[in-house]
Protein backbone atom coordinates (compact mmCIF):
# COMPACT_ATOMS: atom_id res chain seq x y z
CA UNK A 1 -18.98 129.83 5.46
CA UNK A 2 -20.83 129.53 1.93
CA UNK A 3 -17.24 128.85 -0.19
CA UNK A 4 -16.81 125.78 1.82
CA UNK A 5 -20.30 124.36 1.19
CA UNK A 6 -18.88 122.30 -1.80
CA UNK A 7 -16.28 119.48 -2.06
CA UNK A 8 -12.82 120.32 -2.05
CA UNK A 9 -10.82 116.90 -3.73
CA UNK A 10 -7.06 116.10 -4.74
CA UNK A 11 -7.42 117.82 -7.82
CA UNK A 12 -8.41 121.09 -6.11
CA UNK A 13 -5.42 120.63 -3.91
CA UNK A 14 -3.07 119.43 -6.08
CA UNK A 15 -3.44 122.45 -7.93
CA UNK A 16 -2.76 124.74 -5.42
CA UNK A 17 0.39 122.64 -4.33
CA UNK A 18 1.86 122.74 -7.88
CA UNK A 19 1.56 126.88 -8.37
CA UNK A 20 3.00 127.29 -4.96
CA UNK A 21 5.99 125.18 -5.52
CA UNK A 22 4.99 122.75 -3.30
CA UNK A 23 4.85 118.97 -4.11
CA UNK A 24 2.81 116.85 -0.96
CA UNK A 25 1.07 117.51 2.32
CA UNK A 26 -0.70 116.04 5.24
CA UNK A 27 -4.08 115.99 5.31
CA UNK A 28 -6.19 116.16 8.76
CA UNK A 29 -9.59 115.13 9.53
CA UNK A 30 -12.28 117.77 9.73
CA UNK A 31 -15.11 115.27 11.13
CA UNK A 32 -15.30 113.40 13.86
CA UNK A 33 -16.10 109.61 12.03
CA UNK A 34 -13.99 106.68 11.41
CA UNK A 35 -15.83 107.14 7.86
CA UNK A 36 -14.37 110.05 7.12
CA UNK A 37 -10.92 108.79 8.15
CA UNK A 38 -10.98 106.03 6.07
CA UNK A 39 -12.58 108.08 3.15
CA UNK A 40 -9.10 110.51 3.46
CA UNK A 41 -6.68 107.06 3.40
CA UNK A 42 -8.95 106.39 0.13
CA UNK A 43 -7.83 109.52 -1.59
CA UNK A 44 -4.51 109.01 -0.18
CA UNK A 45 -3.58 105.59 -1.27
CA UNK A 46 -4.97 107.32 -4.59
CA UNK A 47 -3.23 110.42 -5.20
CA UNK A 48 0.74 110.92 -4.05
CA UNK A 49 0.47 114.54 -3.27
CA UNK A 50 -1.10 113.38 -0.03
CA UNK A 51 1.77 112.08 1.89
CA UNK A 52 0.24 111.20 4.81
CA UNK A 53 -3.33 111.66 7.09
CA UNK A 54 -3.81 112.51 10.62
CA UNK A 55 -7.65 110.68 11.03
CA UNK A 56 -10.09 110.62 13.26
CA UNK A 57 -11.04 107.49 16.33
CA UNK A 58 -12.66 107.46 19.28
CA UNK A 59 -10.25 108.06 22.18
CA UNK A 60 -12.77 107.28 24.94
CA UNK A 61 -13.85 104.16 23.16
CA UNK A 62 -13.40 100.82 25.39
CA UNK A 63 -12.79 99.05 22.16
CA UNK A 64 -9.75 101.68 21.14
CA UNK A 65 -6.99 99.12 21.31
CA UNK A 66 -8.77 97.04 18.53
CA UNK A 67 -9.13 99.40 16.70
CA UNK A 68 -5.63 101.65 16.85
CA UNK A 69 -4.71 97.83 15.74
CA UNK A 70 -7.09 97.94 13.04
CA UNK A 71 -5.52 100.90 12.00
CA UNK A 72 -2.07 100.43 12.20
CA UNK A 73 -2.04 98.69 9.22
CA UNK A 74 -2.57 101.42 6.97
CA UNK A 75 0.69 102.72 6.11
CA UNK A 76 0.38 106.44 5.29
CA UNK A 77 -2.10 107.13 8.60
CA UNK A 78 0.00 109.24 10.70
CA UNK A 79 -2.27 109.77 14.17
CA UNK A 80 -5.23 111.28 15.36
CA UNK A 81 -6.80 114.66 15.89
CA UNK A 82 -10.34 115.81 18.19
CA UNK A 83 -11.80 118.76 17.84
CA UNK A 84 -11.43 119.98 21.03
CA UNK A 85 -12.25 122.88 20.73
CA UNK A 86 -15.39 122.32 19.71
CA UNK A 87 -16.76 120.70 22.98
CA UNK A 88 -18.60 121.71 25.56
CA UNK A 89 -16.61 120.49 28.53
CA UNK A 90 -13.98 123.24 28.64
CA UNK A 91 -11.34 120.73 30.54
CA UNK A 92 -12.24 117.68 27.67
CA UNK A 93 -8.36 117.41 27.34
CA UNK A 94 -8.25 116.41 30.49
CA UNK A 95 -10.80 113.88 30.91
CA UNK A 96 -9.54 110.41 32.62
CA UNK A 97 -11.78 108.72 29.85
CA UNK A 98 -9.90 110.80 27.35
CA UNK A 99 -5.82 110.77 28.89
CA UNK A 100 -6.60 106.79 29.15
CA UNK A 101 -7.36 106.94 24.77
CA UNK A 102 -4.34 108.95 24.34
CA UNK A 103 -1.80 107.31 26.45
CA UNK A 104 -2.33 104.01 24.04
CA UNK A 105 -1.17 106.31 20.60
CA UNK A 106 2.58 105.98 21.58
CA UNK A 107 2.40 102.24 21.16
CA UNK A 108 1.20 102.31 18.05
CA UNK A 109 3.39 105.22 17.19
CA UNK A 110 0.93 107.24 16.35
CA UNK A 111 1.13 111.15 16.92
CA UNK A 112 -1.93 113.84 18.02
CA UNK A 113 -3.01 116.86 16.70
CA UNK A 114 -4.02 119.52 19.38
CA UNK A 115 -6.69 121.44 18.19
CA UNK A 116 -8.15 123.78 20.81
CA UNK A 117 -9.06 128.01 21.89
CA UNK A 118 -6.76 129.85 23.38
CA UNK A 119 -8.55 129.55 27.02
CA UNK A 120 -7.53 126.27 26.56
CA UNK A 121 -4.49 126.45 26.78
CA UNK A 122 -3.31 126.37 30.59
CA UNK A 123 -4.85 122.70 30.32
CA UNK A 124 -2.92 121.81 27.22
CA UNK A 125 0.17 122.25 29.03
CA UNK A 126 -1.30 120.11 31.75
CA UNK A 127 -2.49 117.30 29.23
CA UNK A 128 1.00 117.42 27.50
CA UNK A 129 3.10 116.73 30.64
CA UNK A 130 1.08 113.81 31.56
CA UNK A 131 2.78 112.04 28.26
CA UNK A 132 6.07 112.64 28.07
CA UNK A 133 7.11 110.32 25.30
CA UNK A 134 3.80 111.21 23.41
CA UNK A 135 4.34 113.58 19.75
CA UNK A 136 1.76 116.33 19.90
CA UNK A 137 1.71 119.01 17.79
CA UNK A 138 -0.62 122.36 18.69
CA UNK A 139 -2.52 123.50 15.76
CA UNK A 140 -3.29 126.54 14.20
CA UNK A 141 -0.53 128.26 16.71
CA UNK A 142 -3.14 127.61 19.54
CA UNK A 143 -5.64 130.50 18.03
CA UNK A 144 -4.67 133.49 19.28
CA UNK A 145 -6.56 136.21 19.40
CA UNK A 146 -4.84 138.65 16.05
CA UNK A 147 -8.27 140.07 15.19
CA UNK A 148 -8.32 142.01 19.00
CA UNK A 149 -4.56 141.60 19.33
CA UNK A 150 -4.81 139.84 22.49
CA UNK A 151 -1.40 138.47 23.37
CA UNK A 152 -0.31 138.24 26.69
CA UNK A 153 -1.47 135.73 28.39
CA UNK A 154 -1.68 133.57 24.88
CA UNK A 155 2.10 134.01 24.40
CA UNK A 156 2.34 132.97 28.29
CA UNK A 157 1.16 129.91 27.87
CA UNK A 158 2.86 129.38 24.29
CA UNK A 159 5.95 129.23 26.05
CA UNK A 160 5.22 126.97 28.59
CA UNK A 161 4.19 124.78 26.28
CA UNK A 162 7.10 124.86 24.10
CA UNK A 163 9.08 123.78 27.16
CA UNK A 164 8.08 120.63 27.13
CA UNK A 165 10.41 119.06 23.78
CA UNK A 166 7.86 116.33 22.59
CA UNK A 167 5.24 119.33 21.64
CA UNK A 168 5.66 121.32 18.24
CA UNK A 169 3.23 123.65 16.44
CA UNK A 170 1.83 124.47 13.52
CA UNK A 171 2.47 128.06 11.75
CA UNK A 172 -1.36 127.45 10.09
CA UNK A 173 -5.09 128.79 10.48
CA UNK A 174 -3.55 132.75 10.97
CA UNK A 175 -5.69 134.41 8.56
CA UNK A 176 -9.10 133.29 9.85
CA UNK A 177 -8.07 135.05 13.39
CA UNK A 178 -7.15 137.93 12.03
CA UNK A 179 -9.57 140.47 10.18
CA UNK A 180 -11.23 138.45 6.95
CA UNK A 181 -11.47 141.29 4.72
CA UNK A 182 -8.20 143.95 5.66
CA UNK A 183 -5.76 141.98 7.79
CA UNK A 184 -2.13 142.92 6.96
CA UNK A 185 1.45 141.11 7.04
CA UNK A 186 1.90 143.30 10.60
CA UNK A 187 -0.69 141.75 12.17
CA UNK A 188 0.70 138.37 12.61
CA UNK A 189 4.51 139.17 13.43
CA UNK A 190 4.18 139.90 17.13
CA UNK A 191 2.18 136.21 17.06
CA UNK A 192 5.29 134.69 15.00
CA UNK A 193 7.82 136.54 17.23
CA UNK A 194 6.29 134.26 19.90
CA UNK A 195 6.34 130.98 18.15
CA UNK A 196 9.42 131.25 16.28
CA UNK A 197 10.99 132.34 19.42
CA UNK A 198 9.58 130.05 22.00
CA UNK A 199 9.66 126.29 19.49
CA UNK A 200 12.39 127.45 17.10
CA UNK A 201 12.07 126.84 13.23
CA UNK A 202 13.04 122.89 14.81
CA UNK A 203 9.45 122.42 15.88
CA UNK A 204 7.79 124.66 13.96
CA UNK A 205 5.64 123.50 10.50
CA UNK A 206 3.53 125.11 7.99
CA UNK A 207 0.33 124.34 7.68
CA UNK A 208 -1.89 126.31 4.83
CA UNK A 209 -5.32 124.98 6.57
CA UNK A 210 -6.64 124.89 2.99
CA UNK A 211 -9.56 124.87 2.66
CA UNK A 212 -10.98 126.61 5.67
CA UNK A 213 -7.88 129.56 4.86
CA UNK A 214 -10.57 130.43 1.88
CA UNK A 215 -12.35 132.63 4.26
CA UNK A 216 -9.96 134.76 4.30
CA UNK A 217 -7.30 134.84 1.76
CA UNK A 218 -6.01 131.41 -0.41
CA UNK A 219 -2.95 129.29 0.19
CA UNK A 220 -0.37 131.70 -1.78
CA UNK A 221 -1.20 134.73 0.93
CA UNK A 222 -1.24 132.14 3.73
CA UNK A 223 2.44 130.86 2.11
CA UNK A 224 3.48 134.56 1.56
CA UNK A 225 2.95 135.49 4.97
CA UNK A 226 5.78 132.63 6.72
CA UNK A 227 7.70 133.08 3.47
CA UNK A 228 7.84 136.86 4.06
CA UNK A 229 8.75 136.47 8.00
CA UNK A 230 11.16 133.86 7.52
CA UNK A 231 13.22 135.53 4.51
CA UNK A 232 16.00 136.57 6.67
CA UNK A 233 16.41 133.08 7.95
CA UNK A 234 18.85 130.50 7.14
CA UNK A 235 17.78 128.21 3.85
CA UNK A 236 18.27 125.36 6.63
CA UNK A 237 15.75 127.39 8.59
CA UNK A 238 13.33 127.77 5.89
CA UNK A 239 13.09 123.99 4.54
CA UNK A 240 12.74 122.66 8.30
CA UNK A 241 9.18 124.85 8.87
CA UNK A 242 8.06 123.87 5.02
CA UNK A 243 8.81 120.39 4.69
CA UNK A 244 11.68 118.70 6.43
CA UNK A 245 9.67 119.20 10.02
CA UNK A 246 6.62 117.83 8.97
CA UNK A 247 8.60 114.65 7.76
CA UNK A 248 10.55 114.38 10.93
CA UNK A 249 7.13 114.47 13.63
CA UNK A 250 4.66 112.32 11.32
CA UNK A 251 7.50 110.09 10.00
CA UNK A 252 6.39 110.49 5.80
CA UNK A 253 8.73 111.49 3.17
CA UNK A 254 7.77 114.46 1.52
CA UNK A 255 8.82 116.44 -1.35
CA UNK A 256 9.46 120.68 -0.51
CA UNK A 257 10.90 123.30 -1.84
């Protein structure tokens, strides 16, 4: 993890945006603080290559309603992400404590990232049929397992969850689940099969997960890969999964290519 031990800023990022013919993106908490959420509508209010920010609150808070109201009024905060996957309760996503936090977002009309492993995926599907009317978008494809090329019961559960139309899922985080020093272009098409086949390019967005994609490549090989699948699809096709998508599920205008 030592090239992440630094501060990554707009200027980085709007670097790597401009020489990969991209113009604006959505940036998503990486801590679990209010500060840190507030910190990223800072830089945002700052700097229009960040169209938007999915933050950070506490869902099991009895005080949430105060302060979802606190932040509604910030204009370009989109919703909320928890690292689920990063807790020890294995069924967190379906904690009454937590489904009680989450079932307040619609009101405010704020959306959820889904970040989680794939063994936690049978409960995902559980936790996104419990809010119907709810936007949720799984991250990162749900993880799956490229570096062992597990995929069975991964892609099972993919396309359950895709069944339900208020989920969608990010094309992001593939290269860090893969082999960090030789994967290859084939090892994430029978993954993509999946996703492209079970969401459609409708509910499907990039995501380069820049920073954390330095482990094991940069955003133009993260780009190239969904550039490379997708370049016998329709130009429709194409602009919904890099830019047009993203605007649609977190409601921000954004420039694409």
């Amino acid at each position: 993890m030592r090239q992440l031990r630094r501060d990554f800023l707009p200027l980085d990022f709007s670097e790597q945006l401009r020489s990969n013919g991209m113009h604006s993106s959505i940036a998503v908490q990486a801590d679990q603080s209010e500060d840190e959420t507030r910190f990223l509508l800072g830089l945002a209010d700052k700097n229009p290559e960040i169209s938007g920010v999915v933050g950070w609150v506490d869902l099991r808070s009895p005080k949430l309603r105060q302060r979802l109201q606190h932040f509604s009024g910030f204009r370009k905060l989109c919703g909320f992400r928890h690292i689920v996957q990063s807790e020890p309760d294995d069924r967190f996503l379906l904690r009454d404590d937590f489904s009680k936090g989450v079932a307040q977002l619609s009101e405010f009309e704020f959306t959820y990232d889904i970040l989680i492993y794939p063994h936690q995926l049978p409960d995902a599907v559980k936790f996104a049929q419990r809010f119907p009317q709810q936007k949720l978008v799984l991250d990162h494809m749900g993880k799956p397992a490229i570096r062992s090329g597990e995929i069975h019961a991964w892609a099972s559960h993919i396309r359950k969850l895709a069944e339900l139309p208020n989920v969608w899922c990010k094309v992001s985080g593939l290269v860090t689940e893969a082999s960090h020093e030789g994967w290859k272009f084939r090892d994430f098409v029978p993954y993509l099969d999946v996703a492209f086949a079970a969401f459609g390019p409708q509910r499907l967005m990039f995501g380069s997960d820049w920073p954390v994609c330095l482990l094991a490549g940069d955003y133009a090989s993260v780009q190239n890969i969904i550039e490379k699948y997708m370049q016998n699809f329709s130009e429709l096709d194409r602009e919904a999964v890099f830019g047009l998508n993203a605007e649609r599920f977190y409601k921000r205008e954004m420039s694409h290519k």
